[in-house]
Each structure stands twice: as C-alpha cells, then as structure tokens.
PDB file of N, CA and C in Angstrom:
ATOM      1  N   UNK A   1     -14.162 -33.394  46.490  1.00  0.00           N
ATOM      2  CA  UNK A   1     -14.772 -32.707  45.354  1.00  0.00           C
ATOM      3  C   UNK A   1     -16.256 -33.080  45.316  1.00  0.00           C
ATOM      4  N   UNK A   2     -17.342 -32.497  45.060  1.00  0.00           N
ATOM      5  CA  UNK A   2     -18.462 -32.204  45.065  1.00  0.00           C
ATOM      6  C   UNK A   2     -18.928 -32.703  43.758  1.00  0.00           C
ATOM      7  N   UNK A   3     -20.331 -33.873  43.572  1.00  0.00           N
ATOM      8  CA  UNK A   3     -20.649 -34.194  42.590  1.00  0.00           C
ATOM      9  C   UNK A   3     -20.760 -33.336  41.225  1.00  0.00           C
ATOM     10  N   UNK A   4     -21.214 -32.180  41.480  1.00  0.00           N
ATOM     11  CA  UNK A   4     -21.805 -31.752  40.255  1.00  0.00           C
ATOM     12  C   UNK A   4     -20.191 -31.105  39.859  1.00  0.00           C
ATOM     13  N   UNK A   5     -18.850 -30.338  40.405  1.00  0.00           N
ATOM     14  CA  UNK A   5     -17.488 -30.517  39.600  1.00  0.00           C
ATOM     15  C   UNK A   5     -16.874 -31.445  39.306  1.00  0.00           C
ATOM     16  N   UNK A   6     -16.946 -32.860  40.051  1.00  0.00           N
ATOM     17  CA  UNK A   6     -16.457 -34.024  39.486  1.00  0.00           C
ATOM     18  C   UNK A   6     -17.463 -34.360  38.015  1.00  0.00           C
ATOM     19  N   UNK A   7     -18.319 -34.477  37.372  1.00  0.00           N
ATOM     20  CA  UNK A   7     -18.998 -34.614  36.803  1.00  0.00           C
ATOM     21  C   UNK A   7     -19.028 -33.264  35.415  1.00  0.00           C
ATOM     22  N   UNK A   8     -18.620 -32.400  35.921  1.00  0.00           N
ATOM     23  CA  UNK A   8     -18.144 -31.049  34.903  1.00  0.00           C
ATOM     24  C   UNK A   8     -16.960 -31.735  34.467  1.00  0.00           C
ATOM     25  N   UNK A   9     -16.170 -31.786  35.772  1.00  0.00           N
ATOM     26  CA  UNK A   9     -14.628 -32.366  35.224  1.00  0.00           C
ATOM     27  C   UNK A   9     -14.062 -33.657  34.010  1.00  0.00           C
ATOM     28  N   UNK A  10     -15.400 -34.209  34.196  1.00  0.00           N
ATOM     29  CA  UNK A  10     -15.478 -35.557  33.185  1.00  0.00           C
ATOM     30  C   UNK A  10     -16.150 -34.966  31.940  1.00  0.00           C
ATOM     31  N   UNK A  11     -17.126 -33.828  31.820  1.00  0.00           N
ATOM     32  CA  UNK A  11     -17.324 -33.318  30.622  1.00  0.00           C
ATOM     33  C   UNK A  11     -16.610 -32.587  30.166  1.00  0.00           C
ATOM     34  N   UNK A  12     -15.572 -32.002  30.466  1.00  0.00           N
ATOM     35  CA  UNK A  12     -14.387 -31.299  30.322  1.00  0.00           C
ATOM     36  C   UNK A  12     -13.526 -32.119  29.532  1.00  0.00           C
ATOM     37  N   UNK A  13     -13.561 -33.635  29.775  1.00  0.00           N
ATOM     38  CA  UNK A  13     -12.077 -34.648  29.325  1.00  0.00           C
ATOM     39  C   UNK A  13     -12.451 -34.782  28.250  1.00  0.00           C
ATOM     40  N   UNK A  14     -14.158 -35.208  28.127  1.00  0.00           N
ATOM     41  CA  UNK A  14     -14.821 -35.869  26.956  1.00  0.00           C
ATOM     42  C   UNK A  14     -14.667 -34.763  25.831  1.00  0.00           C
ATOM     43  N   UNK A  15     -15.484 -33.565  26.329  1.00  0.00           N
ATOM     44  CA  UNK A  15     -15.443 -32.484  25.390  1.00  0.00           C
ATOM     45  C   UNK A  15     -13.661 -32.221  24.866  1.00  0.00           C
ATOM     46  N   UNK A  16     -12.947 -31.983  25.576  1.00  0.00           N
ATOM     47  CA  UNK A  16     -11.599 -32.115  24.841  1.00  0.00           C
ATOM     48  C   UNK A  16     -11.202 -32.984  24.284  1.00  0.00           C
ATOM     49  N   UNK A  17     -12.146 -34.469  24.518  1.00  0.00           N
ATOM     50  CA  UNK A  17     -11.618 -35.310  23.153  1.00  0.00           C
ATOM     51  C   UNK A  17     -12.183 -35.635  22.252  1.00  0.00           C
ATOM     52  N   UNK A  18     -13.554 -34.772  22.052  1.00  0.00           N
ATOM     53  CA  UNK A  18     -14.420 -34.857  21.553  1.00  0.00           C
ATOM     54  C   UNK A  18     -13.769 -33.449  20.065  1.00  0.00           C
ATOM     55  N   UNK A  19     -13.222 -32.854  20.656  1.00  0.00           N
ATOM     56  CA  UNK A  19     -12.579 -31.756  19.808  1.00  0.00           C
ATOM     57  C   UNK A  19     -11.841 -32.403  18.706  1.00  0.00           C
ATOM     58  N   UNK A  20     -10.712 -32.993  19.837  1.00  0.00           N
ATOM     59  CA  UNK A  20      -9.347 -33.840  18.938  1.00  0.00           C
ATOM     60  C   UNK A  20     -10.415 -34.817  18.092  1.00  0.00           C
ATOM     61  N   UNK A  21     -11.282 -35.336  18.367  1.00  0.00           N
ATOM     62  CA  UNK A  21     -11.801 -36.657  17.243  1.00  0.00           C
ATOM     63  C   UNK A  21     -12.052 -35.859  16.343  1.00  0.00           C
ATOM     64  N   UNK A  22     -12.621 -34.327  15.967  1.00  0.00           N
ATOM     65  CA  UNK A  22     -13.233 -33.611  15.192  1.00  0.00           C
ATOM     66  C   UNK A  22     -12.680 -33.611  14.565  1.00  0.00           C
ATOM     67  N   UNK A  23     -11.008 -33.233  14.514  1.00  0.00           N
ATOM     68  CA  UNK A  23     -10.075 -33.031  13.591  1.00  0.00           C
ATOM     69  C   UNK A  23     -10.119 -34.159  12.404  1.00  0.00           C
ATOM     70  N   UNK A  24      -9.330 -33.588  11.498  1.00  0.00           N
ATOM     71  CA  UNK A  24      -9.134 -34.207  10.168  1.00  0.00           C
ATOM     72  C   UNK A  24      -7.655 -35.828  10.587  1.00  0.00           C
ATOM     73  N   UNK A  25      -7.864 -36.414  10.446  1.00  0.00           N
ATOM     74  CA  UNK A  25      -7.066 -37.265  10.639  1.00  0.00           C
ATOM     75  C   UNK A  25      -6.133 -37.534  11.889  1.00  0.00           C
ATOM     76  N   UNK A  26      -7.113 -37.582  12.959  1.00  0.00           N
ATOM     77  CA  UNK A  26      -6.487 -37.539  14.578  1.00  0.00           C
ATOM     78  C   UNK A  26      -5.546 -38.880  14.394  1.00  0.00           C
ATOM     79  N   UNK A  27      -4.436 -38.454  15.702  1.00  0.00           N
ATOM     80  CA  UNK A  27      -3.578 -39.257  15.641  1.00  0.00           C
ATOM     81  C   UNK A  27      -3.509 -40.488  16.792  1.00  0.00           C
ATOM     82  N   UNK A  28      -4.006 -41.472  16.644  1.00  0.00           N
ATOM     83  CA  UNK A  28      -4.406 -42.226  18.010  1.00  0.00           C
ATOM     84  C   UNK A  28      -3.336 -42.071  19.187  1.00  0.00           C
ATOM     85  N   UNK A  29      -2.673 -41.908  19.005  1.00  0.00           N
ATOM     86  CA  UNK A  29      -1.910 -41.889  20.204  1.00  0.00           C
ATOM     87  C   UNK A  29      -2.152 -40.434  20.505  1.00  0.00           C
ATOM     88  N   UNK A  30      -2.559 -39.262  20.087  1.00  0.00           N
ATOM     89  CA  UNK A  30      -2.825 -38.077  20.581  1.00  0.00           C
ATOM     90  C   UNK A  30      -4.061 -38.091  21.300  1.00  0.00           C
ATOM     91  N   UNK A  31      -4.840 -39.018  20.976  1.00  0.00           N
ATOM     92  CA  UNK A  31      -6.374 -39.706  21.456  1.00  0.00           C
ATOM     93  C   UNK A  31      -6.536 -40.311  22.856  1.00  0.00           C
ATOM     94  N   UNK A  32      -5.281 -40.770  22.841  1.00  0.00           N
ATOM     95  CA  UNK A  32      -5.361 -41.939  24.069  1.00  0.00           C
ATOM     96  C   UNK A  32      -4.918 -41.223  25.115  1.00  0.00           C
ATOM     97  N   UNK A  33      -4.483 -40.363  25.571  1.00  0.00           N
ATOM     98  CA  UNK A  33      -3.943 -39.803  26.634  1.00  0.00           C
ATOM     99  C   UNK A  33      -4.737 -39.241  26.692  1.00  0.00           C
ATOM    100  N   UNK A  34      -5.826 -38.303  26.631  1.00  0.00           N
ATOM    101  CA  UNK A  34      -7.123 -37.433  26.677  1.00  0.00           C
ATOM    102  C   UNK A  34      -7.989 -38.755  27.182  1.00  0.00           C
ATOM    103  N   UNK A  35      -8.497 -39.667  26.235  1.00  0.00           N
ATOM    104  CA  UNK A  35      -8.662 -40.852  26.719  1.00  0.00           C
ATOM    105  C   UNK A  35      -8.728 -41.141  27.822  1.00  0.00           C
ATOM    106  N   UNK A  36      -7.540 -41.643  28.373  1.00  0.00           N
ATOM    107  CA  UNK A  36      -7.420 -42.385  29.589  1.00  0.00           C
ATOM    108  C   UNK A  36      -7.444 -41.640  30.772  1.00  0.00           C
ATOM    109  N   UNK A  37      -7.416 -40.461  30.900  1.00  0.00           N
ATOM    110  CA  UNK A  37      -7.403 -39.166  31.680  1.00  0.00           C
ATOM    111  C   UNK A  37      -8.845 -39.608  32.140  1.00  0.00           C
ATOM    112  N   UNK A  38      -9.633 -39.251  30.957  1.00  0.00           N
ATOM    113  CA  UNK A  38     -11.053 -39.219  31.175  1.00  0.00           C
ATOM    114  C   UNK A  38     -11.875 -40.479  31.760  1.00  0.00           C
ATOM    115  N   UNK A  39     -11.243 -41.447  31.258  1.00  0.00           N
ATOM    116  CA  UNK A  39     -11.335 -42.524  32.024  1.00  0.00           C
ATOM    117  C   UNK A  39     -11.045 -43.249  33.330  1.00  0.00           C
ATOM    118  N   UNK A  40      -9.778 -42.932  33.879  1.00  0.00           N
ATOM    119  CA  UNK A  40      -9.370 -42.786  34.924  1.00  0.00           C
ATOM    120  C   UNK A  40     -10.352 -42.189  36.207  1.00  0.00           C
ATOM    121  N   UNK A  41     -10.724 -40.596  35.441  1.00  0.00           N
ATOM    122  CA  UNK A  41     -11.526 -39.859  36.428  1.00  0.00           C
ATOM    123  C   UNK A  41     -12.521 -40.051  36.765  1.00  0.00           C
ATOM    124  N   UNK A  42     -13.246 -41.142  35.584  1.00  0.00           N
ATOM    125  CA  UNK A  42     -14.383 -41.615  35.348  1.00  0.00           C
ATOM    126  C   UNK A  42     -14.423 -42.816  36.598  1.00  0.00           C
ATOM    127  N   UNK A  43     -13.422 -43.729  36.961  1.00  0.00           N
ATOM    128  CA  UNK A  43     -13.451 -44.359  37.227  1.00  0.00           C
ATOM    129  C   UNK A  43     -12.931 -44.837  38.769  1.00  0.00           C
ATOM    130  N   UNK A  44     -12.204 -43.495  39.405  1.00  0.00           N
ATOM    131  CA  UNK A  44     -11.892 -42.844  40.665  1.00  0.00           C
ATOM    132  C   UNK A  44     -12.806 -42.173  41.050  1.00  0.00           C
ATOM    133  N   UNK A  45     -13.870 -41.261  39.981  1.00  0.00           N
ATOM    134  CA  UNK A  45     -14.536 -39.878  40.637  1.00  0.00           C
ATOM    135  C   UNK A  45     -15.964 -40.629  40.463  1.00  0.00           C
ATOM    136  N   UNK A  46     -16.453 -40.528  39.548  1.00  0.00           N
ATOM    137  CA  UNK A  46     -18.113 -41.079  39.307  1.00  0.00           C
ATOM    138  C   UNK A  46     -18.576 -41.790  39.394  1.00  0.00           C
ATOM    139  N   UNK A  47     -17.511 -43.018  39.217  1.00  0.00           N
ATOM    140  CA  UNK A  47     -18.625 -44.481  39.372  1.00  0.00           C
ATOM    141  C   UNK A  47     -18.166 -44.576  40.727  1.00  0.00           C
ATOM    142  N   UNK A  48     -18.091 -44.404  42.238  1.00  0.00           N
ATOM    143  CA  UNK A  48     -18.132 -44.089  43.341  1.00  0.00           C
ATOM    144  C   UNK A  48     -19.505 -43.133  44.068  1.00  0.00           C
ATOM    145  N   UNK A  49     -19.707 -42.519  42.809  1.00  0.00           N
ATOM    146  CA  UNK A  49     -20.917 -41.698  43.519  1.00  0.00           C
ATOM    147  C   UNK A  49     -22.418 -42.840  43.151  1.00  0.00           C
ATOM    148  N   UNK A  50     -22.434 -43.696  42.628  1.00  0.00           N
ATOM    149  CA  UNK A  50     -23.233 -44.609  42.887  1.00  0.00           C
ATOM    150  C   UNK A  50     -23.187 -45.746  44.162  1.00  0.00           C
ATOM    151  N   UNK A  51     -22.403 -45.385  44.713  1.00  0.00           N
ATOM    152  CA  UNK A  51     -22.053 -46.365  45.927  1.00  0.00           C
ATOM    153  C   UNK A  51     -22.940 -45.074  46.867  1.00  0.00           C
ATOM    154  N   UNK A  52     -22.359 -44.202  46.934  1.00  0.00           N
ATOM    155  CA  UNK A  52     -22.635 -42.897  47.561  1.00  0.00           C
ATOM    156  C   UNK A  52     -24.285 -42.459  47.770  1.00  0.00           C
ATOM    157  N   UNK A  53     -24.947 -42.615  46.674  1.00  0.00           N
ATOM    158  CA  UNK A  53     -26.515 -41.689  46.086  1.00  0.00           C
ATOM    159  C   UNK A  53     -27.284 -42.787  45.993  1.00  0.00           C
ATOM    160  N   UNK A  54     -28.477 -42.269  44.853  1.00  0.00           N
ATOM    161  CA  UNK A  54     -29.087 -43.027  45.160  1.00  0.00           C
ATOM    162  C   UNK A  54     -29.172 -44.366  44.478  1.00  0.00           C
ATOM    163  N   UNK A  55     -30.157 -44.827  44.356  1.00  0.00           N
ATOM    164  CA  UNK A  55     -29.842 -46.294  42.913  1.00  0.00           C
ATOM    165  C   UNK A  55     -30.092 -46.047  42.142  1.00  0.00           C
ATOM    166  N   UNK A  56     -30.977 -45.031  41.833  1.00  0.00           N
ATOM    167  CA  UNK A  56     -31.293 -44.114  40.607  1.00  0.00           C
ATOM    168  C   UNK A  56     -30.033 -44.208  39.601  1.00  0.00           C
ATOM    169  N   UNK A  57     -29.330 -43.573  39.829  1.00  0.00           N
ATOM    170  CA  UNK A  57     -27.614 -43.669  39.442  1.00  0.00           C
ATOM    171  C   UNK A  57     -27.156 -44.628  38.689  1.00  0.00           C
ATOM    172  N   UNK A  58     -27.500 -45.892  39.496  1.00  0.00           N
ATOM    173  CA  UNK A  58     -26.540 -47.173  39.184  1.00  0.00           C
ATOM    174  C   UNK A  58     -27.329 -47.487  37.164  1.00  0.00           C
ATOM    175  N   UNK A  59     -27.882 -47.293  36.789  1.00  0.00           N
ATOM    176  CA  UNK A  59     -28.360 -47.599  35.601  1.00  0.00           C
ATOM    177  C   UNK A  59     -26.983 -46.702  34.563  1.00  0.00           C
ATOM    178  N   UNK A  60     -27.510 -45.406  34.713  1.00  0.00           N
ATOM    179  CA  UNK A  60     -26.454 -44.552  34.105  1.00  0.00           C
ATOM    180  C   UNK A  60     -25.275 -44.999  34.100  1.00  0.00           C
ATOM    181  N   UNK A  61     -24.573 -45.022  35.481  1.00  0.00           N
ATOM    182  CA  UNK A  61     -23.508 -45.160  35.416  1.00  0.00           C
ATOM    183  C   UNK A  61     -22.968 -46.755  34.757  1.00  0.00           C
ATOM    184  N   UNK A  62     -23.751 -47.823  34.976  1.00  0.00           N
ATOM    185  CA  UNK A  62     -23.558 -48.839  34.145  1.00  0.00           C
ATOM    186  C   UNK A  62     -23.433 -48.251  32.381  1.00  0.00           C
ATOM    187  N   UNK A  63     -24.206 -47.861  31.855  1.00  0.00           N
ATOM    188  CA  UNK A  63     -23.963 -47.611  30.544  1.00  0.00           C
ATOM    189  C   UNK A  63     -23.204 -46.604  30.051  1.00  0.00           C
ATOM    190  N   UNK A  64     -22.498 -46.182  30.829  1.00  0.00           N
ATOM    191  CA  UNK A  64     -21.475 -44.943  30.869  1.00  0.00           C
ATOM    192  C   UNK A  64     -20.064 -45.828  30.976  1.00  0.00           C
ATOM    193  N   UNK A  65     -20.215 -46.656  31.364  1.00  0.00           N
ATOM    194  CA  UNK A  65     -18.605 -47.621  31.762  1.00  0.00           C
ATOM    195  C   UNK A  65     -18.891 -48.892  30.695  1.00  0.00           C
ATOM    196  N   UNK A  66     -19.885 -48.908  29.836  1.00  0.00           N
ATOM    197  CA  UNK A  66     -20.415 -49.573  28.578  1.00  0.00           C
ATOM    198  C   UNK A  66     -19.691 -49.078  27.748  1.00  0.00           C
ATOM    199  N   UNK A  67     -19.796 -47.655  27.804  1.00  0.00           N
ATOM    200  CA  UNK A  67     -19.950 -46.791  26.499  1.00  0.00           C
ATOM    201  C   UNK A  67     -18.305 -46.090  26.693  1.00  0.00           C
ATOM    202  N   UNK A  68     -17.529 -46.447  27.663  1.00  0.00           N
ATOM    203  CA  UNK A  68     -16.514 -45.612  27.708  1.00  0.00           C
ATOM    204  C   UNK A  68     -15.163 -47.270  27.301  1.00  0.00           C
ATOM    205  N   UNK A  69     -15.859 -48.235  27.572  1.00  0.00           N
ATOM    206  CA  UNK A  69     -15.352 -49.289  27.320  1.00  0.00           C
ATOM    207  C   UNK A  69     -15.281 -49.564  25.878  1.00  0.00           C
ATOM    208  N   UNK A  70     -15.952 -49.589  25.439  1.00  0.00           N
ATOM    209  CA  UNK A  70     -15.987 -49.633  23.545  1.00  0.00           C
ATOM    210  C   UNK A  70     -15.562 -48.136  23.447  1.00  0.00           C
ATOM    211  N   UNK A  71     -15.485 -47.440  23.636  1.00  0.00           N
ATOM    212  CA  UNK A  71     -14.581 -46.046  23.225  1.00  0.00           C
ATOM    213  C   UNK A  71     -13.314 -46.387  23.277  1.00  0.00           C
ATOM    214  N   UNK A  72     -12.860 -46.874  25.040  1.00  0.00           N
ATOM    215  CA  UNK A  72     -11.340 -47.482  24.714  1.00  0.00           C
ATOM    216  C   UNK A  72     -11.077 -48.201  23.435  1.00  0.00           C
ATOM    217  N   UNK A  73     -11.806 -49.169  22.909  1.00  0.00           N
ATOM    218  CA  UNK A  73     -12.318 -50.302  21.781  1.00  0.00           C
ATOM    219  C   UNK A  73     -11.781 -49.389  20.280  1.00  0.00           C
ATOM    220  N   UNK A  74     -12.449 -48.181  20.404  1.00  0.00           N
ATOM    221  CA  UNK A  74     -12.528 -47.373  19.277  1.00  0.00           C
ATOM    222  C   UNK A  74     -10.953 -46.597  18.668  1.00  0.00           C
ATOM    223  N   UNK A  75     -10.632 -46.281  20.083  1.00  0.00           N
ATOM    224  CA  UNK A  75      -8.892 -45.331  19.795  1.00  0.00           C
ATOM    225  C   UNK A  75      -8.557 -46.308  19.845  1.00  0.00           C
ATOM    226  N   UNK A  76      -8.147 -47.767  20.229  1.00  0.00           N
ATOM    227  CA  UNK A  76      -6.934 -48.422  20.285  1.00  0.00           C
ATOM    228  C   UNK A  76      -7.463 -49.043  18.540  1.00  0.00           C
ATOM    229  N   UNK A  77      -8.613 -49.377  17.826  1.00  0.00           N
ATOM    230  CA  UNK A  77      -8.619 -49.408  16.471  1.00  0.00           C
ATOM    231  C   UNK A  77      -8.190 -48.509  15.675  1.00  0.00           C
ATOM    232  N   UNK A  78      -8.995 -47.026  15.987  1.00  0.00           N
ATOM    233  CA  UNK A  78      -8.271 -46.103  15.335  1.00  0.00           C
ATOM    234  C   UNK A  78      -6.436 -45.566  15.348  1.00  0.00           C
ATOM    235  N   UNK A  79      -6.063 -46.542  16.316  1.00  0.00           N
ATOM    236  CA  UNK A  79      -4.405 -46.414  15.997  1.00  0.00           C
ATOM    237  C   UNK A  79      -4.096 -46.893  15.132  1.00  0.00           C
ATOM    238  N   UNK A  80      -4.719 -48.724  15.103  1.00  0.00           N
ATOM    239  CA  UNK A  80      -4.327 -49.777  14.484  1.00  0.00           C
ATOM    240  C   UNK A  80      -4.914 -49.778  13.137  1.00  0.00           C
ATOM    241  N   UNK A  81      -5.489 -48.462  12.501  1.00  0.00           N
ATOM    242  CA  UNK A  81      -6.282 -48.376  11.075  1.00  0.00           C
ATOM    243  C   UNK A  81      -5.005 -47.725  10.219  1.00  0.00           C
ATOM    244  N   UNK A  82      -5.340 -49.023   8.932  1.00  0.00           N
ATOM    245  CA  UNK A  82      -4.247 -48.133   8.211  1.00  0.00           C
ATOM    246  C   UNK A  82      -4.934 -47.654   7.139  1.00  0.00           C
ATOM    247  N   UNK A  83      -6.351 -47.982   6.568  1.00  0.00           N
ATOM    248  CA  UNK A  83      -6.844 -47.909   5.382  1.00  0.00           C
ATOM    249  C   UNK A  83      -7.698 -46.353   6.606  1.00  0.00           C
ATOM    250  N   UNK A  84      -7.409 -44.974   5.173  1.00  0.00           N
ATOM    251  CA  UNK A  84      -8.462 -43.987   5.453  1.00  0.00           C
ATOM    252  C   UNK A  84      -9.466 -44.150   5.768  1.00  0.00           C
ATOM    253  N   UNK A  85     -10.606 -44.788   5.063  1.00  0.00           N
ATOM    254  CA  UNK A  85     -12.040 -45.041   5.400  1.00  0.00           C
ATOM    255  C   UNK A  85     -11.971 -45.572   6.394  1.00  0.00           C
ATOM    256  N   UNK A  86     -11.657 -46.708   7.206  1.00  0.00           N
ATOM    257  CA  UNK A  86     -11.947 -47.132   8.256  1.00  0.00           C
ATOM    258  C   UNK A  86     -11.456 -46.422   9.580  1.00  0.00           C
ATOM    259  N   UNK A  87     -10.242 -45.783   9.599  1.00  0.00           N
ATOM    260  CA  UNK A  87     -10.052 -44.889  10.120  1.00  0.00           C
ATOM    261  C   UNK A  87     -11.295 -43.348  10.197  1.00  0.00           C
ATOM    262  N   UNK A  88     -12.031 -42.999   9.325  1.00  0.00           N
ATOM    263  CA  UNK A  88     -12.589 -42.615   9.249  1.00  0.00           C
ATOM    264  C   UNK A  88     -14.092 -43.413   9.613  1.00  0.00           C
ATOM    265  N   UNK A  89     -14.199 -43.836   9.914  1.00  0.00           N
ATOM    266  CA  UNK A  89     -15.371 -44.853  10.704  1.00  0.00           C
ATOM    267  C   UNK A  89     -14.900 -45.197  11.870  1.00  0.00           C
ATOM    268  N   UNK A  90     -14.179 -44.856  12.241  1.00  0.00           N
ATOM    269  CA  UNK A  90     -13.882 -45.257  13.939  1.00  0.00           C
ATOM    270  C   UNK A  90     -14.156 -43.978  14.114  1.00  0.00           C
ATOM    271  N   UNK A  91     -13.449 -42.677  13.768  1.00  0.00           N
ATOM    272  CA  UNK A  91     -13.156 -41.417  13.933  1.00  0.00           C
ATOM    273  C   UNK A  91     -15.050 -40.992  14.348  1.00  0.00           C
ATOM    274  N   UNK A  92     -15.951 -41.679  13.481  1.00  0.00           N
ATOM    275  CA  UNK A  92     -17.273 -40.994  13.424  1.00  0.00           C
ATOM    276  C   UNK A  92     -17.624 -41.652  14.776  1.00  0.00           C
ATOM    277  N   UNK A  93     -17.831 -42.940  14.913  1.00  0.00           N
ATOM    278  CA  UNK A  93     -18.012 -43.803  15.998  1.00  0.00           C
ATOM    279  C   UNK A  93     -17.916 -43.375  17.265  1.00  0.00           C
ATOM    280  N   UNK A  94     -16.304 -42.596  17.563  1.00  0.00           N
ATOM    281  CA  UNK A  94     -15.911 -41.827  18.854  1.00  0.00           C
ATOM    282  C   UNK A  94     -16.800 -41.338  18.827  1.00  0.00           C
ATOM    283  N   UNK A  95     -17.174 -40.099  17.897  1.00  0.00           N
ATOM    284  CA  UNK A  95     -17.921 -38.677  18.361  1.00  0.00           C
ATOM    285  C   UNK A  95     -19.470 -39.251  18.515  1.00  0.00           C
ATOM    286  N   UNK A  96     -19.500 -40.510  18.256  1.00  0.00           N
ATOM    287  CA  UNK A  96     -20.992 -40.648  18.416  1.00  0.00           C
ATOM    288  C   UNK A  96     -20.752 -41.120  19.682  1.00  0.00           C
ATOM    289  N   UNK A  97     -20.074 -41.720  20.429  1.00  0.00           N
ATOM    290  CA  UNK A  97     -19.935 -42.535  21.904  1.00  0.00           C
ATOM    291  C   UNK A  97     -19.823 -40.814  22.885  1.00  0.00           C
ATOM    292  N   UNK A  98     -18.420 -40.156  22.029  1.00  0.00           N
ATOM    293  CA  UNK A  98     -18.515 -38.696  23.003  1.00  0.00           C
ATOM    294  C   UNK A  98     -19.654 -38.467  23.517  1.00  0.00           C
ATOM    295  N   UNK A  99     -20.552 -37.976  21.934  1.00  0.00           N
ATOM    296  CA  UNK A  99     -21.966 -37.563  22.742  1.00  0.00           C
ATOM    297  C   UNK A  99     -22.848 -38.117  23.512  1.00  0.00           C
ATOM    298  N   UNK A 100     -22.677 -39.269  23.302  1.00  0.00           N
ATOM    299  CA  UNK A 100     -23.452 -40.651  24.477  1.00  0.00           C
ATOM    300  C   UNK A 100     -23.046 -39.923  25.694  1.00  0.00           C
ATOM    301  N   UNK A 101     -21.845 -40.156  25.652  1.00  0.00           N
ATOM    302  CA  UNK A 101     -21.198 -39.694  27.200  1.00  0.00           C
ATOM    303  C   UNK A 101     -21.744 -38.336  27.918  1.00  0.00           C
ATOM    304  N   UNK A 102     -21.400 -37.692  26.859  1.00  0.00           N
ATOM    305  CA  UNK A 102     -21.860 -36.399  27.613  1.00  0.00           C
ATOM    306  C   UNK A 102     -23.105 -36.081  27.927  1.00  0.00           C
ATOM    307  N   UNK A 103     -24.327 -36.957  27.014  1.00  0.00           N
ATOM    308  CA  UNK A 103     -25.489 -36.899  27.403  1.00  0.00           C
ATOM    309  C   UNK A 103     -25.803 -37.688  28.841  1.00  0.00           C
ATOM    310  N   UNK A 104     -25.141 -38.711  28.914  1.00  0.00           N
ATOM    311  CA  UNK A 104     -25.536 -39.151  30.021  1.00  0.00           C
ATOM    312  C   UNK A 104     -24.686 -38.735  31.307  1.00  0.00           C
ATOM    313  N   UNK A 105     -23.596 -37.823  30.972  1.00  0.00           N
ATOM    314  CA  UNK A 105     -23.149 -36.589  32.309  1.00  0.00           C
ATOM    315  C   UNK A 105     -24.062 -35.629  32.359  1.00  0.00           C
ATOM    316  N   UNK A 106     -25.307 -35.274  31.562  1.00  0.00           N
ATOM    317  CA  UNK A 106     -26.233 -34.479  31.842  1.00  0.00           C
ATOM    318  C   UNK A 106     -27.315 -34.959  32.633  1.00  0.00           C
ATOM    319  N   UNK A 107     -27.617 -36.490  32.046  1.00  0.00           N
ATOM    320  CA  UNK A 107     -28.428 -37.507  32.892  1.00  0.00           C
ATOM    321  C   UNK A 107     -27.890 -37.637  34.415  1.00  0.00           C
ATOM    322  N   UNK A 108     -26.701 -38.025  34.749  1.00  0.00           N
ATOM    323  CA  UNK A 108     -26.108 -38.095  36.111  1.00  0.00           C
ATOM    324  C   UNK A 108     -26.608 -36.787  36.718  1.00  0.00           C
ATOM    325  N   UNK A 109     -25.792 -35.204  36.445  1.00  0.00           N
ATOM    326  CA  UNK A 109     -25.820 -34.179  36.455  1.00  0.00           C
ATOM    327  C   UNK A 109     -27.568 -34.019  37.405  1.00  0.00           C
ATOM    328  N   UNK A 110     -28.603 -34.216  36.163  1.00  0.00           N
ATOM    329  CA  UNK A 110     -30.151 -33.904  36.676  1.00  0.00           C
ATOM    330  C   UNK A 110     -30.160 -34.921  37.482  1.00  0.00           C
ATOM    331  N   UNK A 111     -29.977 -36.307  37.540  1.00  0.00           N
ATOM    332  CA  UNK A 111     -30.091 -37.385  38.878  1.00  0.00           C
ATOM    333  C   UNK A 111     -29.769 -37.106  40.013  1.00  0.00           C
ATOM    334  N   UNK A 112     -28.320 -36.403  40.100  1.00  0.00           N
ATOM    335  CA  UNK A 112     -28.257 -35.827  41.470  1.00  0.00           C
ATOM    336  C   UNK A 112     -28.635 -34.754  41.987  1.00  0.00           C
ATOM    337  N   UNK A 113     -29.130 -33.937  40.993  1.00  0.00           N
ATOM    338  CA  UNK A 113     -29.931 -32.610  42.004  1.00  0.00           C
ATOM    339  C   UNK A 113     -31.216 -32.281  41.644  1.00  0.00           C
ATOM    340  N   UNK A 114     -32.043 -33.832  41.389  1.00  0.00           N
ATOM    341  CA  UNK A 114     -33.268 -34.121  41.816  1.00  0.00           C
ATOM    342  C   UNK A 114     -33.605 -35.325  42.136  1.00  0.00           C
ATOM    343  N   UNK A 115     -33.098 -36.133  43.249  1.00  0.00           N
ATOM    344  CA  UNK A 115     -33.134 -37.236  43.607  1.00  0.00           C
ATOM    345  C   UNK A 115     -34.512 -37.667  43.921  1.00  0.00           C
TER     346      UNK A 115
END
C-alpha cells in the first residue's frame, strides 16, 4: 500500500471515531474498537514509513504515537467515568486529540509529497 492510502486509511479510522465521540453519551466500549483499529494501523502502516522516508517524518510521527497514546488514556477513562461531567470531559478531550491527529495526517500527508 502506497503512503498517501495508508495515511487516508488512518484518517478514515480517526474521522470515524471522531464521529462516535461527537455523539451524545458514547459508549466506551463502542469507542475502543474504532480505537484500536486505528491504532493498530497506525502502528503496522505509518510509523514504518519513517524508517522508510525521510527524517523529516520522524518528528510527526513521534507526536502522533504521543497523541494516540493518551487517546488510548482517554477511552479507557471514558469507560471507567461514572459521573456525567467527567465523562463529558474526556468525551471533549478525544475530539480535541482526533483533531491533533488528523492534523498531523495532513502534516505527514504534505511531508511526503514534498520531501
């Protein structure tokens, strides 16, 4: 698979769990399997293409496996929340890490096809 669809494919996981966080009272365990998908791919498909390219890369992809690490951090709290509000503060937290993510699959994205 070719950088720039492996790299769609990971904005694809995020953006679909970026949906489910949107919802009104997501259910962590409906979280975590979208989750770990995305993570997985993240972690077979992309952080490999820094071994691959250039070093340019290696920055991003460090704060991308930062930021996907405290996300894991975030759904396995938001399971373990029983009080609304705080559940609702993890819930905001995700979508702020989502967009991290996906900004910096746009960062990867322009890194590799202008090296």
């Amino acid at each position: 698979m070719s950088s720039p669809t492996t790299i769609q494919a990971l904005k694809d996981y995020l953006s679909r769990l970026q949906t489910l966080c949107q919802q009104a009272n997501p259910s962590g365990l409906a979280l975590q399997e979208p989750f770990l998908l995305a993570q997985q791919h993240f972690q077979s498909q992309i952080l490999p293409l820094g071994e691959e390219s250039s070093p340019a890369l290696q920055p991003i992809l460090t704060e991308m496996n930062r930021t996907l690490r405290l996300l894991a951090m975030d759904v396995a709290f938001l399971q373990a929340a029983r009080q609304p509000l705080k559940a609702q503060q993890r819930q905001q937290q995700m979508g702020e890490r989502l967009q991290q993510l996906l900004g910096f699959c746009e960062a990867l994205s322009q890194a590799i096809s202008n090296p």
